[in-house]
Protein backbone atom coordinates (compact mmCIF):
# COMPACT_ATOMS: atom_id res chain seq x y z
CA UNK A 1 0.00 0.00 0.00
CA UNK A 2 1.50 3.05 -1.24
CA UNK A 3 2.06 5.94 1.75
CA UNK A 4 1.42 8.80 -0.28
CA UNK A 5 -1.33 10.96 -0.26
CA UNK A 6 -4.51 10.45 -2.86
CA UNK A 7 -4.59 13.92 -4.50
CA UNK A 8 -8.02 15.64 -4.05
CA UNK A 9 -10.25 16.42 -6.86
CA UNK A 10 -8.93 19.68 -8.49
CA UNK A 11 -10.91 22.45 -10.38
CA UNK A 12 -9.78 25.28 -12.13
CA UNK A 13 -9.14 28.72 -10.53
CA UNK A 14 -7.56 30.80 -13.86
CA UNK A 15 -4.42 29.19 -14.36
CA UNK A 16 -4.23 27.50 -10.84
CA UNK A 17 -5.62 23.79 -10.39
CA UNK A 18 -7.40 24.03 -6.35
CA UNK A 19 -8.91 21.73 -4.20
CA UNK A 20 -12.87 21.32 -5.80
CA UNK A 21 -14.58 22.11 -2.58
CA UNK A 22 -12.22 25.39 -2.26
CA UNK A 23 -12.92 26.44 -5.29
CA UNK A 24 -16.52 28.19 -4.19
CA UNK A 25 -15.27 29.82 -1.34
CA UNK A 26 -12.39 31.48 -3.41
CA UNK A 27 -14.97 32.48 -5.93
CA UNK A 28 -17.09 33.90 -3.35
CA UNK A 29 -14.34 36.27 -2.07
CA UNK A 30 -13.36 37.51 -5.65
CA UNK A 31 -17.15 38.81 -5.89
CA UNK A 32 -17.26 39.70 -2.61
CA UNK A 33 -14.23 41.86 -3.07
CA UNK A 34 -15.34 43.09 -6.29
CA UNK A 35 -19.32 43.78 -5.59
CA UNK A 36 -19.34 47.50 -5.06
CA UNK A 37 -17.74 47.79 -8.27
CA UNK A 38 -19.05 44.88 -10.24
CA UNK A 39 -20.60 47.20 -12.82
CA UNK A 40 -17.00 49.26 -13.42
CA UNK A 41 -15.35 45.74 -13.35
CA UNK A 42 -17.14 44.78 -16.53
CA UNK A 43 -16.55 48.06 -18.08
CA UNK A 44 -12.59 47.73 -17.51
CA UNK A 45 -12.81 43.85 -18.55
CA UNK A 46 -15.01 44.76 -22.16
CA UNK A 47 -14.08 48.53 -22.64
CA UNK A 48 -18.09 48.83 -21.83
CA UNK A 49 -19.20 46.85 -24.83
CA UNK A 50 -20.60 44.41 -22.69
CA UNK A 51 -23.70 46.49 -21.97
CA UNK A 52 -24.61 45.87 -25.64
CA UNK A 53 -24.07 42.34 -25.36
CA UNK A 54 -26.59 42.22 -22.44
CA UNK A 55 -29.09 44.29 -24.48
CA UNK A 56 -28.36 41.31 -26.93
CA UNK A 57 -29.30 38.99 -24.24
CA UNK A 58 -32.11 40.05 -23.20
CA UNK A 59 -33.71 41.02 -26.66
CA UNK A 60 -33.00 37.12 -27.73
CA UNK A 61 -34.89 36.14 -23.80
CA UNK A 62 -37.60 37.42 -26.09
CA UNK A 63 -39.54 38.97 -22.84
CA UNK A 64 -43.61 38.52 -22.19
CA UNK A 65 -45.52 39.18 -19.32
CA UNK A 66 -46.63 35.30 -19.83
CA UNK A 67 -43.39 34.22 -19.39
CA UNK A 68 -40.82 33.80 -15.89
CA UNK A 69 -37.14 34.03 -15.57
CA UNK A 70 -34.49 32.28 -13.89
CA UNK A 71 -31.27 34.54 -13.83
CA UNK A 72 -28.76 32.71 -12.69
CA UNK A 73 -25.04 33.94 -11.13
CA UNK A 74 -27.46 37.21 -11.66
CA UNK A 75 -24.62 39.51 -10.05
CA UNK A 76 -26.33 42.54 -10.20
CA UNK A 77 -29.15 42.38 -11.57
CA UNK A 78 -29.07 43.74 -15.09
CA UNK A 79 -30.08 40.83 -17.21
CA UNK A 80 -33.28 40.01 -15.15
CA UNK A 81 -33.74 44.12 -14.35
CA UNK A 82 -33.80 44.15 -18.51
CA UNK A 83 -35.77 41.52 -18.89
CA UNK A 84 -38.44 43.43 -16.37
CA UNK A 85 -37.72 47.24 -18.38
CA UNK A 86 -38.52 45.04 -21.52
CA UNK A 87 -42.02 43.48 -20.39
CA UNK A 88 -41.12 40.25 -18.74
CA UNK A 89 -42.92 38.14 -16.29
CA UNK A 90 -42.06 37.47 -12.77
CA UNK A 91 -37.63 37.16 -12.57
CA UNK A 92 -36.16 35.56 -10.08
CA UNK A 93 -32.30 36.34 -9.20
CA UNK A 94 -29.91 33.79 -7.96
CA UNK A 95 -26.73 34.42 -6.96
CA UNK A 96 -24.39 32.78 -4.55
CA UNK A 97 -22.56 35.99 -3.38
CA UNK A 98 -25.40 37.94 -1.13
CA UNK A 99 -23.57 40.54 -1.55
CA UNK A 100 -24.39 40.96 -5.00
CA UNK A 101 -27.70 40.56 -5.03
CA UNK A 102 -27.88 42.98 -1.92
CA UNK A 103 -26.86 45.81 -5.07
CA UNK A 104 -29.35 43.87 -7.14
CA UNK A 105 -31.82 44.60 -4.44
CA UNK A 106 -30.80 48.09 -4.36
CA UNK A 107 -31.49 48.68 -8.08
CA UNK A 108 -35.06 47.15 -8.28
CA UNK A 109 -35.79 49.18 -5.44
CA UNK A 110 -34.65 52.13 -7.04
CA UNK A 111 -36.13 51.40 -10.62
CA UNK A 112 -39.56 50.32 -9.36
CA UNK A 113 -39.04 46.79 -10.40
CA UNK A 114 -38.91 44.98 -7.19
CA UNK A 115 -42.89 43.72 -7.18
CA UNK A 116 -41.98 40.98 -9.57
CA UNK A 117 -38.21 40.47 -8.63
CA UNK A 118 -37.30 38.15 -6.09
CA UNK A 119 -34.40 37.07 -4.81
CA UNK A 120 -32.17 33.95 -4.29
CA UNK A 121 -29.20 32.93 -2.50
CA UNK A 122 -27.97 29.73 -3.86
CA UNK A 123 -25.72 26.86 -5.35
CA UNK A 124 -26.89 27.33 -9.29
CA UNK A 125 -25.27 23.59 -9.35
CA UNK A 126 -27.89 22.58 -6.72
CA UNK A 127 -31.06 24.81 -7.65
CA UNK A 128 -33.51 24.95 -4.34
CA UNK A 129 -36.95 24.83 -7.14
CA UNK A 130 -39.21 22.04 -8.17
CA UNK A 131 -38.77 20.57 -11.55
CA UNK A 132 -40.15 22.71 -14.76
CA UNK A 133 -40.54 26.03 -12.86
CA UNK A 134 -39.91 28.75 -15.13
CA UNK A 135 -39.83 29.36 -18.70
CA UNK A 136 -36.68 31.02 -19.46
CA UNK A 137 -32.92 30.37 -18.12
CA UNK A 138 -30.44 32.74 -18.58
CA UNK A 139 -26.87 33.18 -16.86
CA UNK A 140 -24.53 36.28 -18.04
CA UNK A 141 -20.56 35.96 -17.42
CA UNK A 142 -21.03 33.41 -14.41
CA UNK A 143 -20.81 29.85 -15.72
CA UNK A 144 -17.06 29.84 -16.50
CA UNK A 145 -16.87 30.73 -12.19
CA UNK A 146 -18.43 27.40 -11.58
CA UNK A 147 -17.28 24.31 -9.96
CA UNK A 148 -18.99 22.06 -11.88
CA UNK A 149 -20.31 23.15 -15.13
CA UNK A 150 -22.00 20.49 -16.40
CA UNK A 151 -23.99 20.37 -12.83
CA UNK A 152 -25.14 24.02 -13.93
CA UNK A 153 -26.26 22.58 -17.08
CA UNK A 154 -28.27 20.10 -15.67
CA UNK A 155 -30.25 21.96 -13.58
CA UNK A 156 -31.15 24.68 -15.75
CA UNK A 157 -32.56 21.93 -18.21
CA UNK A 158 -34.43 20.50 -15.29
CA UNK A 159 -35.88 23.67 -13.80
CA UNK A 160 -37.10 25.17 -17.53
CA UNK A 161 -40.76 23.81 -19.00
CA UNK A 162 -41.23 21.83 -21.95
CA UNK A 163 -40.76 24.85 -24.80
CA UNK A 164 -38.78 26.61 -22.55
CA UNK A 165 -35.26 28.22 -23.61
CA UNK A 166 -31.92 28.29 -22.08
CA UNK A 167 -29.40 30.92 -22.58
CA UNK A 168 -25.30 31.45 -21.85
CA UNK A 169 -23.62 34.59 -22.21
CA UNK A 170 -20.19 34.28 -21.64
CA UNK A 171 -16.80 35.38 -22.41
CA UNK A 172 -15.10 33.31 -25.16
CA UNK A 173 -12.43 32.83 -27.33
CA UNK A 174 -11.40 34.97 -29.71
CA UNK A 175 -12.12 34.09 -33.43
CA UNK A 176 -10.77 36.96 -35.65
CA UNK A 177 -6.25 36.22 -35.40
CA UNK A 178 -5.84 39.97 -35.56
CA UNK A 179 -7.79 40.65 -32.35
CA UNK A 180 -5.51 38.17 -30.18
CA UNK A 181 -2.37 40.34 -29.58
CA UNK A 182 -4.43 43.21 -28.72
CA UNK A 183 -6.82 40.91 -26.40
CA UNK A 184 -4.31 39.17 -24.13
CA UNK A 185 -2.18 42.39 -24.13
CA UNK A 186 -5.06 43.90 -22.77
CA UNK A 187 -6.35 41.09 -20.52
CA UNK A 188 -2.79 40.22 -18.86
CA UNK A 189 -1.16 43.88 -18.81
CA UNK A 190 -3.95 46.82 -18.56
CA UNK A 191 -6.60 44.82 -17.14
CA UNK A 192 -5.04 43.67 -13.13
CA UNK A 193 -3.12 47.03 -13.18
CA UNK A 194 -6.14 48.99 -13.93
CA UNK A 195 -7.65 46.73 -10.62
CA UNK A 196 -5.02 47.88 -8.67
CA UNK A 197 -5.95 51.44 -9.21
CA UNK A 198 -9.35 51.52 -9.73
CA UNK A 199 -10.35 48.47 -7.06
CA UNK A 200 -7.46 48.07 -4.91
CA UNK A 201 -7.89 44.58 -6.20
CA UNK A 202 -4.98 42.98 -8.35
CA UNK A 203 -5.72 39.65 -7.73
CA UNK A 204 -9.21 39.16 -8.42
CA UNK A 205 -8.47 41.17 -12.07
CA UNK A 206 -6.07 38.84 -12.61
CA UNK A 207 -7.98 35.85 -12.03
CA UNK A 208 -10.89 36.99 -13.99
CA UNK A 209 -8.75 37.37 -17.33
CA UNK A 210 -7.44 33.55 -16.18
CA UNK A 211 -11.20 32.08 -16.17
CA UNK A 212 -12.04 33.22 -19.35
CA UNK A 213 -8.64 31.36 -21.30
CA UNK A 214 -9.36 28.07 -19.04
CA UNK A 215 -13.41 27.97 -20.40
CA UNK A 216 -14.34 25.65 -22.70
CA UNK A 217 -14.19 27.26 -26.21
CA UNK A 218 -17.74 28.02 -28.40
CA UNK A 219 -17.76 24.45 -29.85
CA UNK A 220 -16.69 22.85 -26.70
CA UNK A 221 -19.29 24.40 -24.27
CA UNK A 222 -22.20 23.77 -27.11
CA UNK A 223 -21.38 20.21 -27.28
CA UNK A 224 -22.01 20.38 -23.30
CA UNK A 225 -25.86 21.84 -23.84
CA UNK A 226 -26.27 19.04 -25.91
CA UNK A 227 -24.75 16.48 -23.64
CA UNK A 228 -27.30 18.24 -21.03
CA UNK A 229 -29.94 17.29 -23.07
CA UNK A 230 -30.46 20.59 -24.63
CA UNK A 231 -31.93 20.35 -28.34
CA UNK A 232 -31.01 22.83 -31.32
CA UNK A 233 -28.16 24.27 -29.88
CA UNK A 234 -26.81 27.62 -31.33
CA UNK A 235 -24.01 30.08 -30.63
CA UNK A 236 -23.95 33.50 -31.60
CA UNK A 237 -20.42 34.95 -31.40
CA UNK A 238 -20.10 38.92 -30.55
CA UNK A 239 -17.34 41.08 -31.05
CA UNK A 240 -15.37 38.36 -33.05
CA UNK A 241 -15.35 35.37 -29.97
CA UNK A 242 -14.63 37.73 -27.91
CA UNK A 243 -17.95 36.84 -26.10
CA UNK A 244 -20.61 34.15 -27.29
CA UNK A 245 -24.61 33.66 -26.54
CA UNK A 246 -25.09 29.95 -26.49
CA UNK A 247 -28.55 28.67 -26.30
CA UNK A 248 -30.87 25.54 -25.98
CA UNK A 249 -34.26 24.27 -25.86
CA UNK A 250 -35.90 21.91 -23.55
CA UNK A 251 -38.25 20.07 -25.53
């Protein structure tokens, strides 16, 4: 019998493999670190395009009073606060970092939107909801912090209704050559030094920029709806890779 140590189940954290059940935690304290300037954080990571890719987001949700949303890693708020501006149903945000969805609180207050928001702390691999409870899915810029992706996966397919849609939006990988320079330059150089100034908060730049070159690229994380069960599978790319909408049906 051998005396060394098993090694414990590793996950991803940017560049660094970590324990699996560590990973969370150390996910949690990025966006706790980084909520009160979540919003700025996405401008410095996208040079504020990724407002328009939201916008995209939402507009493909296609939003109807007769219709609910499940936002999950919902941050903030703005994908299920669109979906609300736009006409939606009932939204319901899930997070894991109460923090975040304190601010999210904050702005449905503030935009007279909190009637049909609520709000929910939770695991999105481990969904607290009955089975076929809502009609849309969507998560924005939160899968690639998850332990277990494919557990994400599974449970938005079992939470959405027969006819209902699932939707990624998620940094991705870059498919126009003359972008890359300019990308990583900006993503390993600007980006943690501009978190150092403008967050106090190197590390949790830097880590960011990681995630998104360790997630599975566009054909690799549609090929993962569809081994969730998800039926005509598409991907949209934005800004040439640089981000992606993949989505799914539950039929």
């Amino acid at each position: 019998m051998s005396d060394n140590p098993v090694p414990a189940e590793t996950a991803d954290f940017g560049y660094r493999r970590v324990p699996r059940a560590a990973k969370r935690g150390m996910v949690r304290a990025v966006f706790d670190s980084v909520a009160p300037r979540y919003d700025l954080m996405n401008d410095l990571m996208s040079l504020g395009i990724h407002r328009a890719w939201k916008s995209m987001l939402v507009t493909a949700l296609d939003p109807s009073p007769r219709r609910t949303l499940l936002d999950l890693a919902a941050g903030t708020g703005d994908i299920g606060l669109g979906w609300r501006e736009q006409g939606g149903g009932p939204v319901l945000l899930s997070d894991v970092n109460a923090s975040m969805l304190e601010v999210a609180r904050d702005r449905a207050l503030s935009r007279g939107l909190i009637g049909d928001t609520s709000l929910l702390v939770a695991d999105a691999e481990r969904l607290p909801l009955p089975d076929r409870a809502v009609d849309r899915v969507s998560i924005a810029f939160g899968l690639r912090n998850c332990t277990d992706k494919a557990a994400v996966l599974a449970e938005a397919r079992r939470v959405l209704r027969p006819g209902g849609r699932f939707f990624c939006l998620e940094f991705s990988h870059v498919r126009v050559a003359v972008l890359q320079p300019l990308y990583d330059a900006w993503s390993f150089r600007v980006l943690p030094r501009l978190g150092r100034c403008v967050a106090r908060d190197e590390a949790s730049y830097r880590y960011l920029a990681e995630s998104i070159r360790t997630f599975p690229d566009q054909d690799a994380l549609a090929g993962m709806l569809g081994d969730a069960g998800f039926a005509r599978v598409t991907v949209r790319n934005l800004s040439g890779g640089i981000a992606a909408i993949h989505s799914g049906w539950r039929l």
